[in-house]
Protein backbone atom coordinates (compact mmCIF):
# COMPACT_ATOMS: atom_id res chain seq x y z
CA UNK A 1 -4.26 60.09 -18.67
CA UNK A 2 -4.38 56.68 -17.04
CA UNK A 3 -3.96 56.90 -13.40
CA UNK A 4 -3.74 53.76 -10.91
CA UNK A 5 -7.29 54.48 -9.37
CA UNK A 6 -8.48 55.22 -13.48
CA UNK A 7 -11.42 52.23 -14.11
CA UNK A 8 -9.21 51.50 -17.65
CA UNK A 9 -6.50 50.12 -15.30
CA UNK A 10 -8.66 48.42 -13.07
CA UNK A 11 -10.07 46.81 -15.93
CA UNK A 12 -7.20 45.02 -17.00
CA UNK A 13 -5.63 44.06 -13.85
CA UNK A 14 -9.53 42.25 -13.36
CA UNK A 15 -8.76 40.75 -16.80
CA UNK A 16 -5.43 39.84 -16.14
CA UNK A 17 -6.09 38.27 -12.96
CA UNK A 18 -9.00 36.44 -14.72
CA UNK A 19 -7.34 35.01 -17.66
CA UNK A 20 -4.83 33.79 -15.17
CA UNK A 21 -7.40 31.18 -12.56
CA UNK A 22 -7.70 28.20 -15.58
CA UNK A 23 -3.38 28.02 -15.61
CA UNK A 24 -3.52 28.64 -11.63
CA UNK A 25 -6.41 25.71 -11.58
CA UNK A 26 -4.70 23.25 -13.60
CA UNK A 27 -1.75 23.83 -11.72
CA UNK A 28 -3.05 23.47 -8.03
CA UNK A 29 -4.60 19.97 -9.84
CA UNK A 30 -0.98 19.14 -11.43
CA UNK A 31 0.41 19.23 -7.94
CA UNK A 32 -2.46 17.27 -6.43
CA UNK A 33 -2.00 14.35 -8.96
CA UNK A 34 1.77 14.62 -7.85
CA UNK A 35 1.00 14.54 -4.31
CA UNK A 36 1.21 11.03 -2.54
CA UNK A 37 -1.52 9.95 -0.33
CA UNK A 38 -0.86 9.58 3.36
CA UNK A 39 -1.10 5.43 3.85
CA UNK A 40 -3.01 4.30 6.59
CA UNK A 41 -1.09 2.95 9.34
CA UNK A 42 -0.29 -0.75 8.76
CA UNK A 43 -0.59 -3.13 12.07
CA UNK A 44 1.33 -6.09 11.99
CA UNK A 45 1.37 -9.65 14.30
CA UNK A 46 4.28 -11.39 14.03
CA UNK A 47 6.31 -13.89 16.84
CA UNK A 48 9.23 -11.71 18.69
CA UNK A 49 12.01 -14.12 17.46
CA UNK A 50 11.01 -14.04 13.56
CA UNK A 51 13.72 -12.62 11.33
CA UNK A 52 12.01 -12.99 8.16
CA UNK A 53 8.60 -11.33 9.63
CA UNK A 54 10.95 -8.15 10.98
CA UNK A 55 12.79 -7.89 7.45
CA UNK A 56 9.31 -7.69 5.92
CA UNK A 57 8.18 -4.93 8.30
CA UNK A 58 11.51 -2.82 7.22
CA UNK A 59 10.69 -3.83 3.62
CA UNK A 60 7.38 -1.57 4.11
CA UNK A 61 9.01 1.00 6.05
CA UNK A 62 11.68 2.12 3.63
CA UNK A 63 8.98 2.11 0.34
CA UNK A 64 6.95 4.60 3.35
CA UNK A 65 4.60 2.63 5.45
CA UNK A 66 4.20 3.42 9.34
CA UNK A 67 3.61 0.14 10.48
CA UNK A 68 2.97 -0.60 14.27
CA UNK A 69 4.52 -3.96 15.35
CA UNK A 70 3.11 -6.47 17.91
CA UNK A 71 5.32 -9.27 18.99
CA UNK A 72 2.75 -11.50 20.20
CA UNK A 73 2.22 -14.06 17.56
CA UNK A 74 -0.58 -13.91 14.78
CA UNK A 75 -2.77 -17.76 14.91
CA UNK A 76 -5.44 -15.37 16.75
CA UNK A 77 -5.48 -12.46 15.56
CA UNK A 78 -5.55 -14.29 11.58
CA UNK A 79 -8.62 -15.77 12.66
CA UNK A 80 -10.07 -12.86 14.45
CA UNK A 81 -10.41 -11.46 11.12
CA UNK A 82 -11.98 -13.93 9.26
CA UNK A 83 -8.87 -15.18 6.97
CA UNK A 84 -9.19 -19.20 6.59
CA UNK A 85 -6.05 -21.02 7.86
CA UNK A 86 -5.34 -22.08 4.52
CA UNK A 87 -3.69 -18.76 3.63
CA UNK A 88 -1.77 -18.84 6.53
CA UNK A 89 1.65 -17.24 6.69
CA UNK A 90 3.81 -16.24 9.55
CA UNK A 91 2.85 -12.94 10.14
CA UNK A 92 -0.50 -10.94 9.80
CA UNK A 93 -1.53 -7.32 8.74
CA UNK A 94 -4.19 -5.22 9.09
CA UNK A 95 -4.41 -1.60 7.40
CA UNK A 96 -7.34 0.05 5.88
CA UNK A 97 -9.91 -2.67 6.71
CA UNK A 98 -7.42 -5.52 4.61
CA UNK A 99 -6.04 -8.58 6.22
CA UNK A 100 -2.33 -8.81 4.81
CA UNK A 101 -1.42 -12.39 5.51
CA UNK A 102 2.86 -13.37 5.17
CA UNK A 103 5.43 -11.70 2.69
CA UNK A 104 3.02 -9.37 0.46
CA UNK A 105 4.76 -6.92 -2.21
CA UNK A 106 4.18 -3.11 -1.27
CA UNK A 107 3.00 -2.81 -4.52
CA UNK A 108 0.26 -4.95 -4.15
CA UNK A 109 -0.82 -3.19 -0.77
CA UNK A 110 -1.03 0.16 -2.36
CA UNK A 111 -2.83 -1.98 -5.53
CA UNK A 112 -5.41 -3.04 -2.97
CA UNK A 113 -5.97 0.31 -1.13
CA UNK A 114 -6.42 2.09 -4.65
CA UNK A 115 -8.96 -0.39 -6.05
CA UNK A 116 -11.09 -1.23 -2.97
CA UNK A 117 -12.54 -4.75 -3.59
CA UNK A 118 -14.80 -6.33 -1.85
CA UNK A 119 -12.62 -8.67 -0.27
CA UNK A 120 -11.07 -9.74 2.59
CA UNK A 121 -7.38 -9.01 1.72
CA UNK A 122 -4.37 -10.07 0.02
CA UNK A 123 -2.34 -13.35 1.43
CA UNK A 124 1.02 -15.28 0.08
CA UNK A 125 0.51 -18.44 1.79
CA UNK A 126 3.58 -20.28 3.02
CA UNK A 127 7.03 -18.66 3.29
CA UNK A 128 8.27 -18.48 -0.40
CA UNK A 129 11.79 -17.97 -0.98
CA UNK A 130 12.20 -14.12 -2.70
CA UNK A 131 9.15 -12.64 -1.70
CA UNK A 132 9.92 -9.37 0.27
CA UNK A 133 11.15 -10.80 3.52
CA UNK A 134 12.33 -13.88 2.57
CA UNK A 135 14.91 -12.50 0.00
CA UNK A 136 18.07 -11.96 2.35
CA UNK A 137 21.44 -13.14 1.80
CA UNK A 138 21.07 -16.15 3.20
CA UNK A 139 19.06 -17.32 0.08
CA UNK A 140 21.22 -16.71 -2.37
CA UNK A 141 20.26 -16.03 -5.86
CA UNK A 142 17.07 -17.94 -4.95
CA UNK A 143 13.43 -17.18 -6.10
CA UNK A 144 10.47 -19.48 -5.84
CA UNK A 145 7.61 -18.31 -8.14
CA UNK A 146 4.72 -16.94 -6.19
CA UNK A 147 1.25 -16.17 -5.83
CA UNK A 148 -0.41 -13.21 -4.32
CA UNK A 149 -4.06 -13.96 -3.66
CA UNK A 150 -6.76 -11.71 -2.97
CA UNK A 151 -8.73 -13.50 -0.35
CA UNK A 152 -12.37 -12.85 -0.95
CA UNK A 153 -15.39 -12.29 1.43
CA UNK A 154 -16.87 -16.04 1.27
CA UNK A 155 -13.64 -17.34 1.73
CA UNK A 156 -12.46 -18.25 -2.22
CA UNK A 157 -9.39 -16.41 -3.81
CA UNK A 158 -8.15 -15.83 -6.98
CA UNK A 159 -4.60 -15.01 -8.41
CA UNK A 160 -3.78 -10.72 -7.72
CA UNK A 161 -0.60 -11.28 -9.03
CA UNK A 162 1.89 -13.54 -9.94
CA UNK A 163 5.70 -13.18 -9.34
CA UNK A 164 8.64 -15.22 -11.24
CA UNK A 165 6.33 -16.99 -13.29
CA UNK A 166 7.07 -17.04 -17.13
């Protein structure tokens, strides 16, 4: 008779348990591929009065970005960290060690925090009409084509991605 101290039963609740770990493992990895990373907070210069600068910030807040404002302007704080003038935009970020410089796709942040380069950051010089930011209703249907650049460490860029270009 089998009896629920008897070492039979033990036996196979040991080797049930056992040949159950590699599902529970893959599963526990399953959910950490599922589960997003927490972003680090993003900082953000931008002049008080700036419409298009605040509908970028709300831009990265609803695709889930905490991003801490300063209304103080961003000349200073662009150079501060290193990001030539050229690629010079009306507001400037900073978040994980990046400079994000004017109306940068969240796509391309997250891009940028995944790979890591060895760069300064990502800028879209200017103000172009469609980028996030500067897509409201007051511009209609309108959308310039666009570069985002990843600003490297000497100072030299090259395309990160292109948007409304055939």
């Amino acid at each position: 008779m089998i009896t629920a101290s008897s070492p039979l039963l033990s036996r196979r609740r040991l080797l049930r348990a056992a040949s159950a770990l590699p599902l529970a493992g893959l599963a526990g990895v399953a959910m950490a591929q599922q589960a997003p990373t927490a972003l680090p907070v993003l900082q953000v210069w931008k002049d008080p009065n700036c419409g298009c600068c605040q509908d970028w910030v709300d831009y990265l807040k609803a695709d889930g970005f905490v991003v801490q404002v300063f209304d103080t302007g961003n000349t200073a704080v662009r150079r501060r960290l290193g990001l030539p003038d050229r690629f010079g935009s009306c507001h400037t970020g900073l978040i994980g060690g990046y400079v994000i410089e004017g109306h940068v796709n969240a796509r391309e942040i997250r891009r940028l925090l995944a790979e890591k380069p060895q760069a300064i950051g990502l800028a879209v010089p200017g103000m172009p009409v469609g980028s996030p930011g500067m897509d409201g209703a007051v511009y209609g249907d309108r959308r310039d084509p666009y570069d985002v650049v990843l600003v490297l460490k000497d100072g030299s860029s090259r395309v990160y991605q292109s948007y409304f270009r055939s």
